[in-house]
PDB file of N, CA and C in Angstrom:
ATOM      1  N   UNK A   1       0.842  -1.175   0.000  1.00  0.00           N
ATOM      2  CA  UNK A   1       0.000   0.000   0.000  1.00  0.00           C
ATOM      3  C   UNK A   1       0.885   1.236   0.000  1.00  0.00           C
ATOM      4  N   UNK A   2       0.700   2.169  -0.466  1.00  0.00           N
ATOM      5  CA  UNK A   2       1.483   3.436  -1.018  1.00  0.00           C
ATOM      6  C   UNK A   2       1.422   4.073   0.406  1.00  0.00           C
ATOM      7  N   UNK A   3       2.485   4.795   0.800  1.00  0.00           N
ATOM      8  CA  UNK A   3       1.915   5.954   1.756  1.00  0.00           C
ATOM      9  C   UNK A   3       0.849   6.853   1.453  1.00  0.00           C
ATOM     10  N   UNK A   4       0.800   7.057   0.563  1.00  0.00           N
ATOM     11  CA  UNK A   4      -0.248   8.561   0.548  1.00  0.00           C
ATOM     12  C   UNK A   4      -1.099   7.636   1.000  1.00  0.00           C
ATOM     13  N   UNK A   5      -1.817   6.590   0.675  1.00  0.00           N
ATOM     14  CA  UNK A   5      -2.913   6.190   0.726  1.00  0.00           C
ATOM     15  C   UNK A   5      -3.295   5.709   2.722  1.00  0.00           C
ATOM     16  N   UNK A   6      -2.043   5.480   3.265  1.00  0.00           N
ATOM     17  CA  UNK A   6      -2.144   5.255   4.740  1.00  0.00           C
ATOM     18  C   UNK A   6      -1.762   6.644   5.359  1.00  0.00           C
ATOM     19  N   UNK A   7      -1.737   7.833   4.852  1.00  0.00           N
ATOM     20  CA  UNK A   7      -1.571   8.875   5.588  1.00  0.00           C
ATOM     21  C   UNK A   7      -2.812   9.667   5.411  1.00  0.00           C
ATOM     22  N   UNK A   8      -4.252   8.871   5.240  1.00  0.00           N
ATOM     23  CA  UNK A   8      -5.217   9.527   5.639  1.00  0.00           C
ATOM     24  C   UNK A   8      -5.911   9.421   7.221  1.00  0.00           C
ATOM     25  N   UNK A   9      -6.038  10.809   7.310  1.00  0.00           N
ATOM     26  CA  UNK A   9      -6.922  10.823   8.947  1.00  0.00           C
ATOM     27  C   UNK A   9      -7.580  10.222   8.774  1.00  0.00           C
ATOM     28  N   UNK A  10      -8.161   9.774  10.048  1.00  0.00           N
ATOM     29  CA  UNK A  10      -9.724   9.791  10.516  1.00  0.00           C
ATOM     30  C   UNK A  10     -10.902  10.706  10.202  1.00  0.00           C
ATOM     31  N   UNK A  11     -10.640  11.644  10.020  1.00  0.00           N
ATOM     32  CA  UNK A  11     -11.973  13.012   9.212  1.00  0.00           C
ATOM     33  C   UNK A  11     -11.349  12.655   7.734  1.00  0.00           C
ATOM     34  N   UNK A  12     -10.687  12.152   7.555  1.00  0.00           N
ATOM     35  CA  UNK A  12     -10.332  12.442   5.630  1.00  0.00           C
ATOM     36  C   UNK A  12     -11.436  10.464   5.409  1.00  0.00           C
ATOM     37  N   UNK A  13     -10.632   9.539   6.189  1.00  0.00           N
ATOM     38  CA  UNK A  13     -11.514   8.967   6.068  1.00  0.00           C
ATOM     39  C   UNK A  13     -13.106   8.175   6.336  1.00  0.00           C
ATOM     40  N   UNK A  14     -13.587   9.246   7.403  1.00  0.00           N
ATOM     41  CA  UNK A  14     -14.937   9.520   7.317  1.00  0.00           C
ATOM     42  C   UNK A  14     -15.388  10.338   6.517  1.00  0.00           C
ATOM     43  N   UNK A  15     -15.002  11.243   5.909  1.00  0.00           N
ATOM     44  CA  UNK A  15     -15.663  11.957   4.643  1.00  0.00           C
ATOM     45  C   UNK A  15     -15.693  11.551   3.526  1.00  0.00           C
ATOM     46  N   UNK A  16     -14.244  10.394   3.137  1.00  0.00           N
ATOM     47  CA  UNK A  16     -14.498  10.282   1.884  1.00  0.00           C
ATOM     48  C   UNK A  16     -15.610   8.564   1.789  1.00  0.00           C
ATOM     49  N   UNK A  17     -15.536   7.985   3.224  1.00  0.00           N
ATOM     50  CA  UNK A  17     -17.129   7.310   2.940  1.00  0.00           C
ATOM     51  C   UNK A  17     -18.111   7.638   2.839  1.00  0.00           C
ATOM     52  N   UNK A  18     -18.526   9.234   4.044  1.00  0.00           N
ATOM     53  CA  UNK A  18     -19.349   9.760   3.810  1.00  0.00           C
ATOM     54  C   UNK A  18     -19.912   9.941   2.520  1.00  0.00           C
ATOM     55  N   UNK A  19     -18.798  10.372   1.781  1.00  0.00           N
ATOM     56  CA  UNK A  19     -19.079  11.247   0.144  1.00  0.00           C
ATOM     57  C   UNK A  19     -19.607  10.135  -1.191  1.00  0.00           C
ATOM     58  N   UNK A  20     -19.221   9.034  -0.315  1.00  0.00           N
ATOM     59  CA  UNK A  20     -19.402   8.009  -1.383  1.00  0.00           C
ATOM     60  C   UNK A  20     -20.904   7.398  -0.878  1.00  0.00           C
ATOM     61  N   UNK A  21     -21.270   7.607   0.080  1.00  0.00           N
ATOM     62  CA  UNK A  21     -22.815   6.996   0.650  1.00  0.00           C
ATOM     63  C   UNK A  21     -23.292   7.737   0.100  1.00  0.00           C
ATOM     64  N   UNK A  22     -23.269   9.172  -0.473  1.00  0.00           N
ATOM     65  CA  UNK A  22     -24.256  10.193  -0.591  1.00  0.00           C
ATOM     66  C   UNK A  22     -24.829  11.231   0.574  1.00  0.00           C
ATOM     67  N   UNK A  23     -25.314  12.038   0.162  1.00  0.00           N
ATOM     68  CA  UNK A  23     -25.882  13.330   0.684  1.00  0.00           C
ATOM     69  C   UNK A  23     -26.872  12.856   1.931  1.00  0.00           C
ATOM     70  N   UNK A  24     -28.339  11.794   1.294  1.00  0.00           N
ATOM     71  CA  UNK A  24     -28.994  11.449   2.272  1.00  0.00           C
ATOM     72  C   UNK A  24     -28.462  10.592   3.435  1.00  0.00           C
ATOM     73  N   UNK A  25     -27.140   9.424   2.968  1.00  0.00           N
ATOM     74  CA  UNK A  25     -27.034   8.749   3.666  1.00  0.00           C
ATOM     75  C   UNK A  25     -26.322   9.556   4.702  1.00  0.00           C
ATOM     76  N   UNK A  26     -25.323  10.229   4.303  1.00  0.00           N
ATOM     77  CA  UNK A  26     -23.960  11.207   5.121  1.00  0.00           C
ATOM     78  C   UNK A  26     -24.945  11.929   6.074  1.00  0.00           C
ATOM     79  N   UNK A  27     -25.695  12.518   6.244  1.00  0.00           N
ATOM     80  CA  UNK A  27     -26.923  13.577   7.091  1.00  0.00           C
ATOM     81  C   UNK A  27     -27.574  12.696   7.904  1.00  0.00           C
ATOM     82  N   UNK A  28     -27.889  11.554   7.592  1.00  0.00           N
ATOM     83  CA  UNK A  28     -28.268  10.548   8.875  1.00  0.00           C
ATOM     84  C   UNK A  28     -27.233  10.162   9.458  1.00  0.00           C
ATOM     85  N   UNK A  29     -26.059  10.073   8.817  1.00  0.00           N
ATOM     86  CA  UNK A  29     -24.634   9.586   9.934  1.00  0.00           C
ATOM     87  C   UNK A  29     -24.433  10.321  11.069  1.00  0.00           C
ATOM     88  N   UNK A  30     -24.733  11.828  10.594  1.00  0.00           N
ATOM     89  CA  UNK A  30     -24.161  12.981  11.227  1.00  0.00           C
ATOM     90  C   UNK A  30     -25.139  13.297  11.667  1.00  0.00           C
ATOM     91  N   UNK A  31     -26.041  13.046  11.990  1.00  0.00           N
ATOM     92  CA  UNK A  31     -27.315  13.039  13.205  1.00  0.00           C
ATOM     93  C   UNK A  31     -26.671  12.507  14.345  1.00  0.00           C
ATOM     94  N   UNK A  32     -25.813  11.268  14.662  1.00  0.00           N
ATOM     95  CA  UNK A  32     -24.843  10.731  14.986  1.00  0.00           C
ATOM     96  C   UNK A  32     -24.039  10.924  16.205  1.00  0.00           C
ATOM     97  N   UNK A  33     -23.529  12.136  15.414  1.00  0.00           N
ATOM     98  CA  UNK A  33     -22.427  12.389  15.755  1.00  0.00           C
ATOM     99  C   UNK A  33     -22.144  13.935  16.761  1.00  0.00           C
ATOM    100  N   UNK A  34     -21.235  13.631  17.261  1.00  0.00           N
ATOM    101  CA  UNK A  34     -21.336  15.432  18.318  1.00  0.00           C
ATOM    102  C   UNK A  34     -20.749  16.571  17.289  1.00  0.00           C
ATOM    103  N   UNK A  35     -21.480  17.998  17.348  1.00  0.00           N
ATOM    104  CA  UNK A  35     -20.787  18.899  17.161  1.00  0.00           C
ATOM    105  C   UNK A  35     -19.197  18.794  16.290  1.00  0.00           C
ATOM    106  N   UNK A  36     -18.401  18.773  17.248  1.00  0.00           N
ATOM    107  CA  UNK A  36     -17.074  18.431  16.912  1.00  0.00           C
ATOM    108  C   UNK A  36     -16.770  17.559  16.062  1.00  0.00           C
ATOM    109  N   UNK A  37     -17.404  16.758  16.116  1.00  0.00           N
ATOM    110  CA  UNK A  37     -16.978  15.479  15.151  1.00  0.00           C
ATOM    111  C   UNK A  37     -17.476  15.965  13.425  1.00  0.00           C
ATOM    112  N   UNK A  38     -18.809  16.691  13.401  1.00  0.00           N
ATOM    113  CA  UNK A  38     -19.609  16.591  12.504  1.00  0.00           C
ATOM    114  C   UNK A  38     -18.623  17.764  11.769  1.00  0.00           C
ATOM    115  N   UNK A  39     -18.103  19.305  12.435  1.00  0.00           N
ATOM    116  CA  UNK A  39     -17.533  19.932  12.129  1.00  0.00           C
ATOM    117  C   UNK A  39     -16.192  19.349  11.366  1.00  0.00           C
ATOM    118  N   UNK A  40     -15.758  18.906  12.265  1.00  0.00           N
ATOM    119  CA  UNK A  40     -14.009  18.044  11.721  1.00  0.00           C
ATOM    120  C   UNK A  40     -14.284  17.343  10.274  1.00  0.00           C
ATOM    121  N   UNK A  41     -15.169  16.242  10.270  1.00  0.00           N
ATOM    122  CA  UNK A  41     -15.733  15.620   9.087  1.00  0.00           C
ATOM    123  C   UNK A  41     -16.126  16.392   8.285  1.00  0.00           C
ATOM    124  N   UNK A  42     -16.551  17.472   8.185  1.00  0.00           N
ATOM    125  CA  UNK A  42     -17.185  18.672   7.511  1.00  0.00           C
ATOM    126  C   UNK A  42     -15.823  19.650   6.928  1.00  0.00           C
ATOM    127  N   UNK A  43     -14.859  19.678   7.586  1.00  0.00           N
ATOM    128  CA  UNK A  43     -14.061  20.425   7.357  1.00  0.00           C
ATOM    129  C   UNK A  43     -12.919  19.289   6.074  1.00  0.00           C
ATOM    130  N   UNK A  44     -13.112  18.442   6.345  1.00  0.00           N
ATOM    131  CA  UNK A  44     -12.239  17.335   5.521  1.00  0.00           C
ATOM    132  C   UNK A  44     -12.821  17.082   4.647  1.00  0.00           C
ATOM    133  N   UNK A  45     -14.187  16.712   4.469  1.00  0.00           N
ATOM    134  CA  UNK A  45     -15.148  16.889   3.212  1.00  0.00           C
ATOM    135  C   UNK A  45     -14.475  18.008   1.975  1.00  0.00           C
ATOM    136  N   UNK A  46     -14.744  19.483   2.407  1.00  0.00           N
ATOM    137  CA  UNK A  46     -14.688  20.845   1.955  1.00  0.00           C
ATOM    138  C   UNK A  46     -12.889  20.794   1.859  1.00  0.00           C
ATOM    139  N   UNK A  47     -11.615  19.596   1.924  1.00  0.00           N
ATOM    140  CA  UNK A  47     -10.397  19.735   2.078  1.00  0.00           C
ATOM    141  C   UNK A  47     -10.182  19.304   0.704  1.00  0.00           C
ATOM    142  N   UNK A  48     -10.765  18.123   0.739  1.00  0.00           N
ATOM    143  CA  UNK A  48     -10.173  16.773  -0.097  1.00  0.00           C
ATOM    144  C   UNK A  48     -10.268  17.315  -1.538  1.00  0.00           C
ATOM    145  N   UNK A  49      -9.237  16.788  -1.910  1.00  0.00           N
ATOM    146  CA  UNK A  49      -9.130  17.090  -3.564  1.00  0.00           C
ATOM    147  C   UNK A  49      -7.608  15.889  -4.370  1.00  0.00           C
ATOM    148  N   UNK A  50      -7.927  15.591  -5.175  1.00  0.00           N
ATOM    149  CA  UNK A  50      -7.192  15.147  -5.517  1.00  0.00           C
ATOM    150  C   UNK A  50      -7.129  13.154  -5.023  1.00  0.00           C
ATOM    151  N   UNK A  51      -8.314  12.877  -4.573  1.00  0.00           N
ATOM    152  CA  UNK A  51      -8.228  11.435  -3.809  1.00  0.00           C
ATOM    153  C   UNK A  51      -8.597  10.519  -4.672  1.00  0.00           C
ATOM    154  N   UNK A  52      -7.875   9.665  -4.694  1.00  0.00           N
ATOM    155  CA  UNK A  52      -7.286   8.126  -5.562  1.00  0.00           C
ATOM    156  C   UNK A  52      -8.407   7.265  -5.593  1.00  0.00           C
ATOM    157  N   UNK A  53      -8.315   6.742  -6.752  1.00  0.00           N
ATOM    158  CA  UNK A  53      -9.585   5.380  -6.694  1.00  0.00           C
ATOM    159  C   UNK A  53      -8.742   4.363  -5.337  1.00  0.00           C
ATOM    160  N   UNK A  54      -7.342   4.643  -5.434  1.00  0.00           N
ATOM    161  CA  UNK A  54      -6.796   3.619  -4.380  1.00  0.00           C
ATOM    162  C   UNK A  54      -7.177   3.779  -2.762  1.00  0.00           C
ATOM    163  N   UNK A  55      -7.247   5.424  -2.771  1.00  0.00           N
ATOM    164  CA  UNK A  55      -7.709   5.865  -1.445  1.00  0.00           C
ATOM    165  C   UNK A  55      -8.937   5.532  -1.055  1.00  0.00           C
ATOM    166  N   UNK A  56      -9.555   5.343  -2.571  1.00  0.00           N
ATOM    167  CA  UNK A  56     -11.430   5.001  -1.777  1.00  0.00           C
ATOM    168  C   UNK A  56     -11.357   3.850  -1.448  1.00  0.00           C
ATOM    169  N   UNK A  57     -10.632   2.995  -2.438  1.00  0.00           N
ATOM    170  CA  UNK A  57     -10.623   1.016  -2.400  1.00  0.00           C
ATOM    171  C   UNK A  57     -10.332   1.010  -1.163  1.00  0.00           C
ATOM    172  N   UNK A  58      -9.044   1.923  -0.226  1.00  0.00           N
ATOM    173  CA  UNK A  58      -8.423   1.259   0.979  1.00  0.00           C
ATOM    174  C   UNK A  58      -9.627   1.782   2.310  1.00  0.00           C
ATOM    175  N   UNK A  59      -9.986   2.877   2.095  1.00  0.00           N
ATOM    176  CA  UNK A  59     -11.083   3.525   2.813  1.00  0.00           C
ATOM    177  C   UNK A  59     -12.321   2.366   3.275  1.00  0.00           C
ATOM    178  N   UNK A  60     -12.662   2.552   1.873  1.00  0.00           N
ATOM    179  CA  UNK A  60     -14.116   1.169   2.105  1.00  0.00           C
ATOM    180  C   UNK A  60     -13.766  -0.800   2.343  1.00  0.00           C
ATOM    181  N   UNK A  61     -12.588  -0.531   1.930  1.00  0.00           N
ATOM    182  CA  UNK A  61     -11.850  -2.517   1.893  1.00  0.00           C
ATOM    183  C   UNK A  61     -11.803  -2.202   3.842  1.00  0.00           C
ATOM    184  N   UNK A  62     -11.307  -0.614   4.280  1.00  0.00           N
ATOM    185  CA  UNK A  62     -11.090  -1.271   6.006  1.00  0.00           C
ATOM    186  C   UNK A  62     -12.190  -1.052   6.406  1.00  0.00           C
ATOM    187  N   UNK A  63     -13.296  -0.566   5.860  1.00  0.00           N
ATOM    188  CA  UNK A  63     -14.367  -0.216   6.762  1.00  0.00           C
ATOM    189  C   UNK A  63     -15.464  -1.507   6.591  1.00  0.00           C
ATOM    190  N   UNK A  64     -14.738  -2.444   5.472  1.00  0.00           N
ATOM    191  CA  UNK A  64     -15.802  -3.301   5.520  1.00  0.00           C
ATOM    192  C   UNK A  64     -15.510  -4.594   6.253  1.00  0.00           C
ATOM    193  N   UNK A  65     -13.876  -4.191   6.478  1.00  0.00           N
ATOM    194  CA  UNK A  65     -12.939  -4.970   7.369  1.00  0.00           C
ATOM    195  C   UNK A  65     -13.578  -5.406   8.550  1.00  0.00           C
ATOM    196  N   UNK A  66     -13.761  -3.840   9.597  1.00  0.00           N
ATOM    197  CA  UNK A  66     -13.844  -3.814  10.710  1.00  0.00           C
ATOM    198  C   UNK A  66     -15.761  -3.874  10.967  1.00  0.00           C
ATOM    199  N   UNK A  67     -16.553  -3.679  10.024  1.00  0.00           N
ATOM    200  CA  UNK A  67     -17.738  -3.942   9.947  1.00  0.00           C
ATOM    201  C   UNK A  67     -18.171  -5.350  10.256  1.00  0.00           C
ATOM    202  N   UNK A  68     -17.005  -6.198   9.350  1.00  0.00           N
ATOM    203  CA  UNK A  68     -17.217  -7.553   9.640  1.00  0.00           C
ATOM    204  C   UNK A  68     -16.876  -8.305  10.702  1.00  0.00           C
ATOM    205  N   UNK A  69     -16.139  -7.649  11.639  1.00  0.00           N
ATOM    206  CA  UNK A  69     -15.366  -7.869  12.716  1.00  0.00           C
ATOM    207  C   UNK A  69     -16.945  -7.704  14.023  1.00  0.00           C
ATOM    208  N   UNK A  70     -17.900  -7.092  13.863  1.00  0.00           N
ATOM    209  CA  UNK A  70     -18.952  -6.958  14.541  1.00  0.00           C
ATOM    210  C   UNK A  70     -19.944  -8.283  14.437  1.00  0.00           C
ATOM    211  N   UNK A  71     -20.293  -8.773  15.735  1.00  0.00           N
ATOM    212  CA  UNK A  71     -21.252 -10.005  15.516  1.00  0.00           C
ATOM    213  C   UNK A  71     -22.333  -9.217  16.105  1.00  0.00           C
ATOM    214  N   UNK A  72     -23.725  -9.434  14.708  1.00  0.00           N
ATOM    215  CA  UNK A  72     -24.436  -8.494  15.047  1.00  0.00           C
ATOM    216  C   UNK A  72     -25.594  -9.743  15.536  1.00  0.00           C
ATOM    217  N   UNK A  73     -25.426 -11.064  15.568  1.00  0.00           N
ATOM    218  CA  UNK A  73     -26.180 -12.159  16.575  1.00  0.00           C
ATOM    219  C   UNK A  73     -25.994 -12.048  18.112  1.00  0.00           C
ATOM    220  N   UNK A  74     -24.869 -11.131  18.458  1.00  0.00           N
ATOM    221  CA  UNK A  74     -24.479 -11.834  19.998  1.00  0.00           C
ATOM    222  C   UNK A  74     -25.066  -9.991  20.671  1.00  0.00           C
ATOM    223  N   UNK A  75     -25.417  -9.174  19.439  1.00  0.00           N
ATOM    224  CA  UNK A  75     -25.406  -7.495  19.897  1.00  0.00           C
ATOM    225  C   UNK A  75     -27.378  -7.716  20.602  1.00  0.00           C
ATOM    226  N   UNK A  76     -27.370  -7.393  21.573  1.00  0.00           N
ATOM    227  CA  UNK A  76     -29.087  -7.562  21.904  1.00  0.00           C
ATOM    228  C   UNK A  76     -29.125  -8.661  22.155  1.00  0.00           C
ATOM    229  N   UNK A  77     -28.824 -10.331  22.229  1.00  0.00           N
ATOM    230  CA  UNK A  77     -29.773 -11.371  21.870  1.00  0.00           C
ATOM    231  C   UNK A  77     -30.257 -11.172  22.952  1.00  0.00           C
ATOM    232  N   UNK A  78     -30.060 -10.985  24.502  1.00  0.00           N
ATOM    233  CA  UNK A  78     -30.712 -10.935  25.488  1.00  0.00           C
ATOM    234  C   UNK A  78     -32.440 -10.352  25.685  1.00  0.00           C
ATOM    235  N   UNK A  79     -32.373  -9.028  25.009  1.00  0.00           N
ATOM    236  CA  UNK A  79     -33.550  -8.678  25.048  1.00  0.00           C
ATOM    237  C   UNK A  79     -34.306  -8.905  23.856  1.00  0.00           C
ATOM    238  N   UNK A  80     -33.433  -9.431  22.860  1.00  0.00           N
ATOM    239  CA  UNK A  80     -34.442  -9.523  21.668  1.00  0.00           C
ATOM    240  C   UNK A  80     -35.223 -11.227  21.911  1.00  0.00           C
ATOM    241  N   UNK A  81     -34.527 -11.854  22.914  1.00  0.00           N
ATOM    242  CA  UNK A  81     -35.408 -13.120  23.593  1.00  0.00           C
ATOM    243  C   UNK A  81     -36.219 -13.240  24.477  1.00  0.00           C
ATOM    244  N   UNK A  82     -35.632 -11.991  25.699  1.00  0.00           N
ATOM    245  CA  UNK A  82     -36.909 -11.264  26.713  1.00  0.00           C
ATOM    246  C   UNK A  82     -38.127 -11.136  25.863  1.00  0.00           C
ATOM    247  N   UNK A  83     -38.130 -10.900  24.868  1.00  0.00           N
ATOM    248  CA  UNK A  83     -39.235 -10.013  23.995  1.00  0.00           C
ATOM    249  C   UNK A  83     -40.012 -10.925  23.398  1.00  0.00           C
ATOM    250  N   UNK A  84     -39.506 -11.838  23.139  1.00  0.00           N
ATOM    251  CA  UNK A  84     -40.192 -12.980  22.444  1.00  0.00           C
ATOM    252  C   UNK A  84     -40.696 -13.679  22.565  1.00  0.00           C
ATOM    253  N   UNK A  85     -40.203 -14.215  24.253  1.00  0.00           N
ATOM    254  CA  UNK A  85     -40.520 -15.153  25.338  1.00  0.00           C
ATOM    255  C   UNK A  85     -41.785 -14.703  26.052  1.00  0.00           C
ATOM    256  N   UNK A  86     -41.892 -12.915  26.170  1.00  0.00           N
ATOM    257  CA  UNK A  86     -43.267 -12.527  26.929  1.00  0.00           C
ATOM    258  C   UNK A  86     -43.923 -12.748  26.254  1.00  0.00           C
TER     259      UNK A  86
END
């Protein structure tokens, strides 16, 4: 992997997923999110220029990385069986 492509922030790469979900999706993220965060992401949005098909591939390849890394069976089962059981 190139450096440029691992010397993106954290606001460079939440914006440039943001930018790739779209307008509606990015505005429900940032419902989300505090002040600060939404600003920072906002400010990296309005930065970026010049970003690589490689930068998006590595952007979305880790975010789908660590997405998958979530077990979304073991998130709730407790109450989603409370619930079922009453």
């Amino acid at each position: 992997m190139a450096d440029k492509e691992v010397n993106i922030t954290g606001a460079q790469r939440a914006a440039i997923l943001m930018l790739g979900l779209g307008e509606s999706l990015a505005a429900e993220l940032m419902k989300h999110m505090d002040p600060a965060e939404v600003e920072q992401v906002g400010r990296a949005m309005n930065s970026l220029s010049g970003v690589s098909d490689e930068q998006v591939a590595h952007v979305l390849t880790s975010f789908h990385e660590e997405l998958g890394k979530i077990n979304p069976i073991g998130v709730g089962a407790s109450s989603f069986t409370e619930r079922v059981m009453l």
